[in-house]
PDB file of N, CA and C in Angstrom:
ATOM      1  N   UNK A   1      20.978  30.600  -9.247  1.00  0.00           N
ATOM      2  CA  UNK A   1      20.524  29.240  -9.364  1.00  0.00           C
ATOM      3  C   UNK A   1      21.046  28.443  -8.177  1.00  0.00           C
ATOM      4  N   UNK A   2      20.732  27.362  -7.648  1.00  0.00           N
ATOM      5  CA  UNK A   2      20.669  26.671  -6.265  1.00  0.00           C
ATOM      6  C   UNK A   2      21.860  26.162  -6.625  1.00  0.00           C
ATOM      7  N   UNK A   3      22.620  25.073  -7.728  1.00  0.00           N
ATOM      8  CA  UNK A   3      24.114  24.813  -7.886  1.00  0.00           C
ATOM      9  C   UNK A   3      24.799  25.691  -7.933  1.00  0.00           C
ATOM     10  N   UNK A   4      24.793  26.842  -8.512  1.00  0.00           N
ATOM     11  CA  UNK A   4      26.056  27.887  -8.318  1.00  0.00           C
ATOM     12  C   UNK A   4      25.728  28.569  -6.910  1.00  0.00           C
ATOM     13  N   UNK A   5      24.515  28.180  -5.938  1.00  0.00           N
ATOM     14  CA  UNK A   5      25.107  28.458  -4.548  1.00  0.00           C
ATOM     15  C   UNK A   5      25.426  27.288  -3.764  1.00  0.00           C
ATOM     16  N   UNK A   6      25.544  26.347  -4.137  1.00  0.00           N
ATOM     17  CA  UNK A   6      26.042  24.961  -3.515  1.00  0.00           C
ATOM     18  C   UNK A   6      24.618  23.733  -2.778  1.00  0.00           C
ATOM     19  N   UNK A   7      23.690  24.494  -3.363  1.00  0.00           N
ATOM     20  CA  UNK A   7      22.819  23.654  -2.932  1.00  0.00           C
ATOM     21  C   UNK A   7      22.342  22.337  -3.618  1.00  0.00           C
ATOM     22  N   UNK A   8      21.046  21.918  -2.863  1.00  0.00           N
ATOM     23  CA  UNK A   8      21.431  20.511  -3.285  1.00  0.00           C
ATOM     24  C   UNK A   8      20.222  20.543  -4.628  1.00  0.00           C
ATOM     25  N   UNK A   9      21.172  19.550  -5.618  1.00  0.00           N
ATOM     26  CA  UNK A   9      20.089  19.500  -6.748  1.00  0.00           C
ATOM     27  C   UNK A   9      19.023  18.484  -6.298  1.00  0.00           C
ATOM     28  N   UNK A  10      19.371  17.263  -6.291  1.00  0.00           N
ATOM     29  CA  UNK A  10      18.205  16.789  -6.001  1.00  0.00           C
ATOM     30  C   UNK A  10      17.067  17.020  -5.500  1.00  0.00           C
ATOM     31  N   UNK A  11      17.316  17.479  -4.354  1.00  0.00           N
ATOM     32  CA  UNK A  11      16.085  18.465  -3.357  1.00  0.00           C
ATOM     33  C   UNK A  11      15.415  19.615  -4.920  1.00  0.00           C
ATOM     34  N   UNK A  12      15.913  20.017  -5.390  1.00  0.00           N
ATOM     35  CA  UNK A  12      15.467  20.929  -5.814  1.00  0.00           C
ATOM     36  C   UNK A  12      14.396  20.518  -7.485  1.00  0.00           C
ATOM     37  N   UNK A  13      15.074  19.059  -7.827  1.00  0.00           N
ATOM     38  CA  UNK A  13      14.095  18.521  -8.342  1.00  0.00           C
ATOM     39  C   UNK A  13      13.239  17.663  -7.966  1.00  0.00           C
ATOM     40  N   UNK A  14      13.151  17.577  -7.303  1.00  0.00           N
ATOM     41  CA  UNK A  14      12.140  16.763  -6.131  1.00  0.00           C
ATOM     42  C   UNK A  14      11.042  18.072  -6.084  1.00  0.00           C
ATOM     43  N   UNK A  15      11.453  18.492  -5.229  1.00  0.00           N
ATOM     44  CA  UNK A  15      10.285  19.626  -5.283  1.00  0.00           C
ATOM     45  C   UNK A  15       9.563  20.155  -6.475  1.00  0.00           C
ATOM     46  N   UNK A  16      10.499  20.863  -7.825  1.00  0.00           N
ATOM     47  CA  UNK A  16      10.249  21.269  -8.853  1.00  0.00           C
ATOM     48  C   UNK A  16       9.080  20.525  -9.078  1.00  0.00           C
ATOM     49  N   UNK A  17       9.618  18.678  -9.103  1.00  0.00           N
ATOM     50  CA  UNK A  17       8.411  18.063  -9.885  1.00  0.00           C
ATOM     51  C   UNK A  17       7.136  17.824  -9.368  1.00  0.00           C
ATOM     52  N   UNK A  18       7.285  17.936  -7.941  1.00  0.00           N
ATOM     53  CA  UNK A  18       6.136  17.887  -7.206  1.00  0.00           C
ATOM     54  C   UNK A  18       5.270  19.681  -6.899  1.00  0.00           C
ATOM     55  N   UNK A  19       5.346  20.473  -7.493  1.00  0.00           N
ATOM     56  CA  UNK A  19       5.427  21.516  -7.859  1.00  0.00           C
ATOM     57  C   UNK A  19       4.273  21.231  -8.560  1.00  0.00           C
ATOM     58  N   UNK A  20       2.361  21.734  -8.429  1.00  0.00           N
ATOM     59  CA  UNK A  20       1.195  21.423  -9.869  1.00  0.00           C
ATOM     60  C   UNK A  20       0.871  22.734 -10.633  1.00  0.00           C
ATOM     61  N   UNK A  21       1.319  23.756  -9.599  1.00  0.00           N
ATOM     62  CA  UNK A  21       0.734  24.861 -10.609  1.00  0.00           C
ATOM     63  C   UNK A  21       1.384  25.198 -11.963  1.00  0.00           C
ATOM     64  N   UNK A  22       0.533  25.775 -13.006  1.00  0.00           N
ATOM     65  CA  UNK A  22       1.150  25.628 -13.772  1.00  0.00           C
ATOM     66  C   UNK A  22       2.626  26.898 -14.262  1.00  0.00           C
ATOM     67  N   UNK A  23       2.736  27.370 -13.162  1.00  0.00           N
ATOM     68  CA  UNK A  23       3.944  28.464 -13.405  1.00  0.00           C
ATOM     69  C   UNK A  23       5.216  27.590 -13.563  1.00  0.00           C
ATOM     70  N   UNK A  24       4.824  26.345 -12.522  1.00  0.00           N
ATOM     71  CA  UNK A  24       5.964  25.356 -12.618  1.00  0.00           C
ATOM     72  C   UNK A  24       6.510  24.646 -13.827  1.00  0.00           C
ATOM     73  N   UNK A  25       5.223  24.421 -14.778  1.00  0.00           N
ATOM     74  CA  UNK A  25       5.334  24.247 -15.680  1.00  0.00           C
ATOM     75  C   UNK A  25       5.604  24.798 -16.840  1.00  0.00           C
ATOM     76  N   UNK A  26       5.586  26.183 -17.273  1.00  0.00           N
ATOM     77  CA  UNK A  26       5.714  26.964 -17.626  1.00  0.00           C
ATOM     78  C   UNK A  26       7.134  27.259 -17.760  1.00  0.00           C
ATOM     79  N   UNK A  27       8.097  27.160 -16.220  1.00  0.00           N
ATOM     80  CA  UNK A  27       9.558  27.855 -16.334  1.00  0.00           C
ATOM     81  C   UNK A  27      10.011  26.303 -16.597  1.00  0.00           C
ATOM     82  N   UNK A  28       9.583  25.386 -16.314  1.00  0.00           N
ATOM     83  CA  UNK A  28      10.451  24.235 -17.324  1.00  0.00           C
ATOM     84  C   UNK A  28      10.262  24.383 -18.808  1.00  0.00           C
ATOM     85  N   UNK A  29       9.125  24.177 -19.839  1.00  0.00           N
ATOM     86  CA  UNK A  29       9.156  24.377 -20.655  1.00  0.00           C
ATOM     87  C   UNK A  29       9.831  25.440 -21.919  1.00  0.00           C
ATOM     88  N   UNK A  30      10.060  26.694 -20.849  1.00  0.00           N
ATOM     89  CA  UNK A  30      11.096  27.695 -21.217  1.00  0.00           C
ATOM     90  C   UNK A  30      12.391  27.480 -20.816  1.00  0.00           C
ATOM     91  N   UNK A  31      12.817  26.511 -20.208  1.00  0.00           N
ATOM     92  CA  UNK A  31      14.079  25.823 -19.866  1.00  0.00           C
ATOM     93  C   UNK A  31      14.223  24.813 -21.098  1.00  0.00           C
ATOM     94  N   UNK A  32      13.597  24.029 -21.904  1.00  0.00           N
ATOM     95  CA  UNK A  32      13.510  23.138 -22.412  1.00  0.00           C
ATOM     96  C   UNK A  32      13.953  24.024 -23.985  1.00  0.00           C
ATOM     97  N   UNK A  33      14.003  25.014 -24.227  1.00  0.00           N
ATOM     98  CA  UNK A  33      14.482  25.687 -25.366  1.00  0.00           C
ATOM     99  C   UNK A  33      15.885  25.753 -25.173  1.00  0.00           C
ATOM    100  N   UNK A  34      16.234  25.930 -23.655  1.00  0.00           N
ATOM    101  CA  UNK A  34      18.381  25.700 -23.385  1.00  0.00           C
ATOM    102  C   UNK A  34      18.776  24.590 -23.422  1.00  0.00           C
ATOM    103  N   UNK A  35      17.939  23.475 -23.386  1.00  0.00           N
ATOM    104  CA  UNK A  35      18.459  21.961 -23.104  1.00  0.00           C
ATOM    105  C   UNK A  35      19.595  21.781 -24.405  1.00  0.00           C
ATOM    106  N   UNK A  36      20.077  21.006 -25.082  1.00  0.00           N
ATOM    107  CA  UNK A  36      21.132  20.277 -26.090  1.00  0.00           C
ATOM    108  C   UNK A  36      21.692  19.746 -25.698  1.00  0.00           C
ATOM    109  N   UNK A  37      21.505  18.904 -27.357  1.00  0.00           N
ATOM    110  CA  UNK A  37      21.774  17.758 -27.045  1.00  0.00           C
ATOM    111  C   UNK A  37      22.870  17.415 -28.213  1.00  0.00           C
ATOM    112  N   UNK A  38      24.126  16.959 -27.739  1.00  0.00           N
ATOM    113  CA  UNK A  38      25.646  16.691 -28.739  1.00  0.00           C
ATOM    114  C   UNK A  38      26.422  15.680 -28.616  1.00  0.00           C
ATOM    115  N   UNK A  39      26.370  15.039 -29.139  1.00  0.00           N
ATOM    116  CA  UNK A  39      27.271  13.575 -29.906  1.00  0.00           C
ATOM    117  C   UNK A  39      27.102  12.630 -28.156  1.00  0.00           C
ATOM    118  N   UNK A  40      25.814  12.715 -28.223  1.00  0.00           N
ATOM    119  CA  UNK A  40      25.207  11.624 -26.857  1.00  0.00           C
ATOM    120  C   UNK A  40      25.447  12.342 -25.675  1.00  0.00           C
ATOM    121  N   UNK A  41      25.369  14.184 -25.606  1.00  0.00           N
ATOM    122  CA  UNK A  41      25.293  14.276 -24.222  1.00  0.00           C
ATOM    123  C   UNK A  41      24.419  15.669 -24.317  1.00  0.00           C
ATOM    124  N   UNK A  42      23.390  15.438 -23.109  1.00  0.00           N
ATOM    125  CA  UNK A  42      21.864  16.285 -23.323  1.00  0.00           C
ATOM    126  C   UNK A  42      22.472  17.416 -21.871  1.00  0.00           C
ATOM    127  N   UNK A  43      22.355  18.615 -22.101  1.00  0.00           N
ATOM    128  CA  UNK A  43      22.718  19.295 -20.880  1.00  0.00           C
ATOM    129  C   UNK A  43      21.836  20.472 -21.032  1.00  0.00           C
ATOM    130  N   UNK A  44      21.689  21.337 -19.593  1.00  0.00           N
ATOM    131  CA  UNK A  44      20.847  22.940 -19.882  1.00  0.00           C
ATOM    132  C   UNK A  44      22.328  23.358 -20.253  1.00  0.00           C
ATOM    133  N   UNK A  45      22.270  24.211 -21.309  1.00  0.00           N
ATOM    134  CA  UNK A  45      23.043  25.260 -21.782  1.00  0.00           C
ATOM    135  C   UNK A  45      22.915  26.709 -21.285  1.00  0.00           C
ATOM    136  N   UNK A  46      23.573  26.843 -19.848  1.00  0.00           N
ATOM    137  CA  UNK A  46      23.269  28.420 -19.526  1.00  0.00           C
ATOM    138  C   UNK A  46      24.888  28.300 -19.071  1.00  0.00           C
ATOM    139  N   UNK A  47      25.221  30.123 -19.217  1.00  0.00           N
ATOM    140  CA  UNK A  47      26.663  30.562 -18.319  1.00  0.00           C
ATOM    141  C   UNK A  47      26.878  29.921 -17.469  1.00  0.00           C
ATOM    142  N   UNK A  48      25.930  29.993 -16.724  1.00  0.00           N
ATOM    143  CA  UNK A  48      25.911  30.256 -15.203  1.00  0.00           C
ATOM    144  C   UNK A  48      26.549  28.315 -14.821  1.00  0.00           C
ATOM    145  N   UNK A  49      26.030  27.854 -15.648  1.00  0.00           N
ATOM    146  CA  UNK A  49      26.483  26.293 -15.026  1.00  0.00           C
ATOM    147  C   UNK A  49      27.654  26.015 -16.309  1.00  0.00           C
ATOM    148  N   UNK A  50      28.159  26.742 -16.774  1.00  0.00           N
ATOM    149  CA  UNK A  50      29.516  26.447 -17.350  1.00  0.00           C
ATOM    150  C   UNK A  50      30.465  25.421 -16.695  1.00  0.00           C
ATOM    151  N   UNK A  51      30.756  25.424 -15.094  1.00  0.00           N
ATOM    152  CA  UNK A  51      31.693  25.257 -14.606  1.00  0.00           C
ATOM    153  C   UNK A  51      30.821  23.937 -13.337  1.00  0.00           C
ATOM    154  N   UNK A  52      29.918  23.480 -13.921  1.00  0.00           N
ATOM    155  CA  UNK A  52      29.159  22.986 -13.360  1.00  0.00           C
ATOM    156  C   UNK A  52      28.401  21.931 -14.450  1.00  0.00           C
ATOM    157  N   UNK A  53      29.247  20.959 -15.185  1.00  0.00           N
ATOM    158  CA  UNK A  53      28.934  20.241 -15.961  1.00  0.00           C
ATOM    159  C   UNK A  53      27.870  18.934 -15.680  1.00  0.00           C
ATOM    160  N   UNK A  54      28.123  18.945 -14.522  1.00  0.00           N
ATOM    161  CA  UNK A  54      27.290  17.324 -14.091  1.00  0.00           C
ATOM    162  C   UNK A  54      25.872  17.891 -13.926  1.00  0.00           C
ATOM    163  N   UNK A  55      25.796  19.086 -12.931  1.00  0.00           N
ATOM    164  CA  UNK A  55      24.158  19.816 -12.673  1.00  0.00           C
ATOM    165  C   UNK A  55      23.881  20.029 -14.010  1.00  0.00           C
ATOM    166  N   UNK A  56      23.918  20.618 -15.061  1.00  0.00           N
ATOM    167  CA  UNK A  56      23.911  21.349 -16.386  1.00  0.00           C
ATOM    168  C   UNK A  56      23.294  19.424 -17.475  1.00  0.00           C
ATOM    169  N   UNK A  57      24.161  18.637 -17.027  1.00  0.00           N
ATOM    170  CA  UNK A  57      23.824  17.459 -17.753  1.00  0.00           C
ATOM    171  C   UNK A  57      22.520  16.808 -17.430  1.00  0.00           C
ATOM    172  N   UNK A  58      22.445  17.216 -15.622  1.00  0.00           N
ATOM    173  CA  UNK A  58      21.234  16.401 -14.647  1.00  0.00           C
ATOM    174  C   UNK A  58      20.043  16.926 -14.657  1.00  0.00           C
ATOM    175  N   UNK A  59      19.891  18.239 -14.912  1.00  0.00           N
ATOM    176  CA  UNK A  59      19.327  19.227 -15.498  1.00  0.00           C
ATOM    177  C   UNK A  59      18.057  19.008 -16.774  1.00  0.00           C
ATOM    178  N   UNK A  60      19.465  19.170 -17.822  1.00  0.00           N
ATOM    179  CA  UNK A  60      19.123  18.883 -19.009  1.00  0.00           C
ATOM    180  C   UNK A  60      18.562  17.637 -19.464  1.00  0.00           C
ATOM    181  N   UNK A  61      18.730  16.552 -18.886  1.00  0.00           N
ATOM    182  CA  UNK A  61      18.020  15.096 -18.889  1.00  0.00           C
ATOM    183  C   UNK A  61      16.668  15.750 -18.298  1.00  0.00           C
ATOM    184  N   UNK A  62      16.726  15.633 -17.149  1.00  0.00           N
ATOM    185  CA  UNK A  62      15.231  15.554 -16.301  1.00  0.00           C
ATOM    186  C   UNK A  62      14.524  16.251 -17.254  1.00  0.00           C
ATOM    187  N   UNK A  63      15.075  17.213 -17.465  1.00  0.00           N
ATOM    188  CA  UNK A  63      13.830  18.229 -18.209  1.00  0.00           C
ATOM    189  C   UNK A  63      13.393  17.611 -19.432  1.00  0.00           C
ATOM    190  N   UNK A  64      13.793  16.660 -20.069  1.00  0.00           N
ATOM    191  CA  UNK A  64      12.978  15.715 -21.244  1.00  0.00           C
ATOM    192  C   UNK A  64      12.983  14.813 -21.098  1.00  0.00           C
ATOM    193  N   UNK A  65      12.285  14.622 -19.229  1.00  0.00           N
ATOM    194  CA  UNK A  65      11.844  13.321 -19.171  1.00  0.00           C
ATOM    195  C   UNK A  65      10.049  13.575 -20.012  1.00  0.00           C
ATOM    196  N   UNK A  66       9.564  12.103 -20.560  1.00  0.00           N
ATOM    197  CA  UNK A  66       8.116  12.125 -20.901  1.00  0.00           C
ATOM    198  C   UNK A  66       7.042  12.633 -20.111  1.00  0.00           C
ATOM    199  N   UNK A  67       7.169  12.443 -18.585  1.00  0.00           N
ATOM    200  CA  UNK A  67       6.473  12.481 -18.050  1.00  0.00           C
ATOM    201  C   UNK A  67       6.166  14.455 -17.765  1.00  0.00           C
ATOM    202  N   UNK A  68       7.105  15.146 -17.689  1.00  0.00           N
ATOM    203  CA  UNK A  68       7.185  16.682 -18.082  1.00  0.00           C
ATOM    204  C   UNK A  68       6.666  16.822 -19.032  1.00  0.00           C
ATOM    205  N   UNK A  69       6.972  16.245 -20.382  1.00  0.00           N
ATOM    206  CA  UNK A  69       6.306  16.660 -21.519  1.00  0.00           C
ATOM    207  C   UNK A  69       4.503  16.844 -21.799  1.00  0.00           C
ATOM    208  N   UNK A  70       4.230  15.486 -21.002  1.00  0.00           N
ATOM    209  CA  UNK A  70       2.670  15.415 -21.014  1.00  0.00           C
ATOM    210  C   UNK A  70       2.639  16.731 -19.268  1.00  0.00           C
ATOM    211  N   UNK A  71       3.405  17.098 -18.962  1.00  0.00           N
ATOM    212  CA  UNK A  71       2.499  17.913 -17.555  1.00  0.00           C
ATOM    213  C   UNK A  71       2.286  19.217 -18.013  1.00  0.00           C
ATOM    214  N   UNK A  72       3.516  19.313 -19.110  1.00  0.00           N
ATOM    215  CA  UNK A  72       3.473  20.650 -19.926  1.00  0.00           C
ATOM    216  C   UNK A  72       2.339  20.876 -20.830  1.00  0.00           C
ATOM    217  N   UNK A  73       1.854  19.818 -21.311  1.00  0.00           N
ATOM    218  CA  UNK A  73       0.501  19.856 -21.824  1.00  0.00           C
ATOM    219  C   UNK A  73      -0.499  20.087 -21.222  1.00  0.00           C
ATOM    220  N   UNK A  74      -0.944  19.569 -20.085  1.00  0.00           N
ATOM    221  CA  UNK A  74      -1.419  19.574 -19.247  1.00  0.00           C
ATOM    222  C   UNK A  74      -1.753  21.123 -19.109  1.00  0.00           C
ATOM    223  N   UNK A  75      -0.823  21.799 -18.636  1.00  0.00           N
ATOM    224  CA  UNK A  75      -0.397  23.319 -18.343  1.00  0.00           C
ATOM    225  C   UNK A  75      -0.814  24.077 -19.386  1.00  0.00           C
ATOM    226  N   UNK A  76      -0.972  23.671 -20.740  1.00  0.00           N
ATOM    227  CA  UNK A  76      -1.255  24.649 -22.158  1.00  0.00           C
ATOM    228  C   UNK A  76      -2.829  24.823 -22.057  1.00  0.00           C
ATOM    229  N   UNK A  77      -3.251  23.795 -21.669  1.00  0.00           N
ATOM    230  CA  UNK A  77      -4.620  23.643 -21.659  1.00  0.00           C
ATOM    231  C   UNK A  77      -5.334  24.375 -20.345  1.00  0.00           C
ATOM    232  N   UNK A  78      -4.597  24.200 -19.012  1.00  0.00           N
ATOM    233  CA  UNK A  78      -4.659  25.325 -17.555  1.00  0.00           C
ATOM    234  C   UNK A  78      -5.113  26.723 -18.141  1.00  0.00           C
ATOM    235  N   UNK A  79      -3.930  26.771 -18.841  1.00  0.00           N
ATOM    236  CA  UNK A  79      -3.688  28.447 -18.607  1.00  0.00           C
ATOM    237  C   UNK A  79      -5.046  29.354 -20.103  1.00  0.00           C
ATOM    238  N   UNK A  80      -5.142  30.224 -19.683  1.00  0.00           N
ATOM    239  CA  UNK A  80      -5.751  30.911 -21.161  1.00  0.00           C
ATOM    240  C   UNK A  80      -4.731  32.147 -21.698  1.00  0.00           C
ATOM    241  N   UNK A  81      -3.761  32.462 -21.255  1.00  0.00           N
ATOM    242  CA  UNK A  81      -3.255  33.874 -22.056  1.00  0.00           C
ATOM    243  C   UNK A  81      -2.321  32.469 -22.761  1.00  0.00           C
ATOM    244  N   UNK A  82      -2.565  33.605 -23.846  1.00  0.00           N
ATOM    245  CA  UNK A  82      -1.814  33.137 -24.838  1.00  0.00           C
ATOM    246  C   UNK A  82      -0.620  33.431 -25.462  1.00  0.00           C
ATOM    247  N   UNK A  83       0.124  34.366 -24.408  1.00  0.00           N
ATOM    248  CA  UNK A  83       1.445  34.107 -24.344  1.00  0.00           C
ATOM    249  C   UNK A  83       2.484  33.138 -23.399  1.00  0.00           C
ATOM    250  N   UNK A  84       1.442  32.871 -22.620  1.00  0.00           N
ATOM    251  CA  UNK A  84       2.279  31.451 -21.570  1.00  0.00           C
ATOM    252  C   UNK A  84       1.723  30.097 -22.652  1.00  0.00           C
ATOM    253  N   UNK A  85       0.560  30.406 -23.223  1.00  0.00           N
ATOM    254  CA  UNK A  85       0.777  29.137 -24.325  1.00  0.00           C
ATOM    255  C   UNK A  85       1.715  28.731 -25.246  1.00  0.00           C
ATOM    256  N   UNK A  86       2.361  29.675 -25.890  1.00  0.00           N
ATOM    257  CA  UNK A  86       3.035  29.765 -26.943  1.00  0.00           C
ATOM    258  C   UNK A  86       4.520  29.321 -25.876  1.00  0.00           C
ATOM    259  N   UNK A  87       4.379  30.014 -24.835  1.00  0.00           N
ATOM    260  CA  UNK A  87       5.784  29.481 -23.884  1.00  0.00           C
ATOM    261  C   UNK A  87       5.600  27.452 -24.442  1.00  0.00           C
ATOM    262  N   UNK A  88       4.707  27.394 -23.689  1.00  0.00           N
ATOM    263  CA  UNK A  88       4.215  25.420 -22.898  1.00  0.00           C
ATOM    264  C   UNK A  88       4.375  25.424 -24.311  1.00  0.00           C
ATOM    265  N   UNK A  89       3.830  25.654 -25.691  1.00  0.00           N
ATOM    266  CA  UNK A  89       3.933  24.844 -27.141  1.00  0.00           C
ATOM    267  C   UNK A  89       5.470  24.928 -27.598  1.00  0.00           C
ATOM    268  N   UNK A  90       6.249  25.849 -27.271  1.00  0.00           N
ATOM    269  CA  UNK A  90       7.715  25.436 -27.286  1.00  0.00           C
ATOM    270  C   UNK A  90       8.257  24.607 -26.848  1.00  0.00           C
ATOM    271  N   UNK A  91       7.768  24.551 -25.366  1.00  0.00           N
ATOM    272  CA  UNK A  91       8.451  23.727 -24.885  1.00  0.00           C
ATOM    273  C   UNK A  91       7.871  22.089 -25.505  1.00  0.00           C
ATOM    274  N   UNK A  92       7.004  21.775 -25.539  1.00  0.00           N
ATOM    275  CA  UNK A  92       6.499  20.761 -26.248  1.00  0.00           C
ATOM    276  C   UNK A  92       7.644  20.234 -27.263  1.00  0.00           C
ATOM    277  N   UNK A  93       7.857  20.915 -28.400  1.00  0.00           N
ATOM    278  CA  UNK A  93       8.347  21.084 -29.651  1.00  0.00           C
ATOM    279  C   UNK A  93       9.878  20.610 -29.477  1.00  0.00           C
ATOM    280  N   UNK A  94       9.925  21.162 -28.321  1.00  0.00           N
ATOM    281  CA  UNK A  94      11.722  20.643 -28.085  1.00  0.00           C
ATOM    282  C   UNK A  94      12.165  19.734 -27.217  1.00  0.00           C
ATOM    283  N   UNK A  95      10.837  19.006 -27.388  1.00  0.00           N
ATOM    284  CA  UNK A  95      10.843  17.513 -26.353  1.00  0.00           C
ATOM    285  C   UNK A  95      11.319  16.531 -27.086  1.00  0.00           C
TER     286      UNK A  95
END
């Protein structure tokens, strides 16, 4: 992941969101099943950013911003296999 090699997050959500195809959409929405959220603090929940609390928090916000939620829709309706659907309707669900 780009924080556990020291890179820069921002850049990397910048791009992400400007990112239309829907694969982009797709690996957020399957990100959006690690997000949690505990006594007022929303973070991605992976190992790997254990030691990396602020990316893991900055992360976990962006990814349930509204405006993702409707692109992820967006994306359910793109795609036809219907196992990247069932991905995008999770992610929906845990918006």
């Amino acid at each position: 992941m780009v924080v556990t090699a020291g890179g820069d997050i921002d850049r990397l959500l910048h791009n992400w969101a400007g990112a239309e195809d829907p694969a982009a959409a797709i690996h957020m929405a399957a990100l959006r099943e690690d997000v949690l959220e505990e006594r007022q603090k929303t973070y991605l929940h992976s190992p790997y950013l254990e030691s990396h609390e602020d990316a893991a928090k900055r992360v976990g916000e962006w990814l349930l911003q509204p405006n993702l939620t409707a692109r992820i829709e967006g994306a359910f309706f793109a795609v036809s296999d219907p196992r990247l659907q069932e991905i995008l309707s999770k992610g929906l669900r845990t918006a």
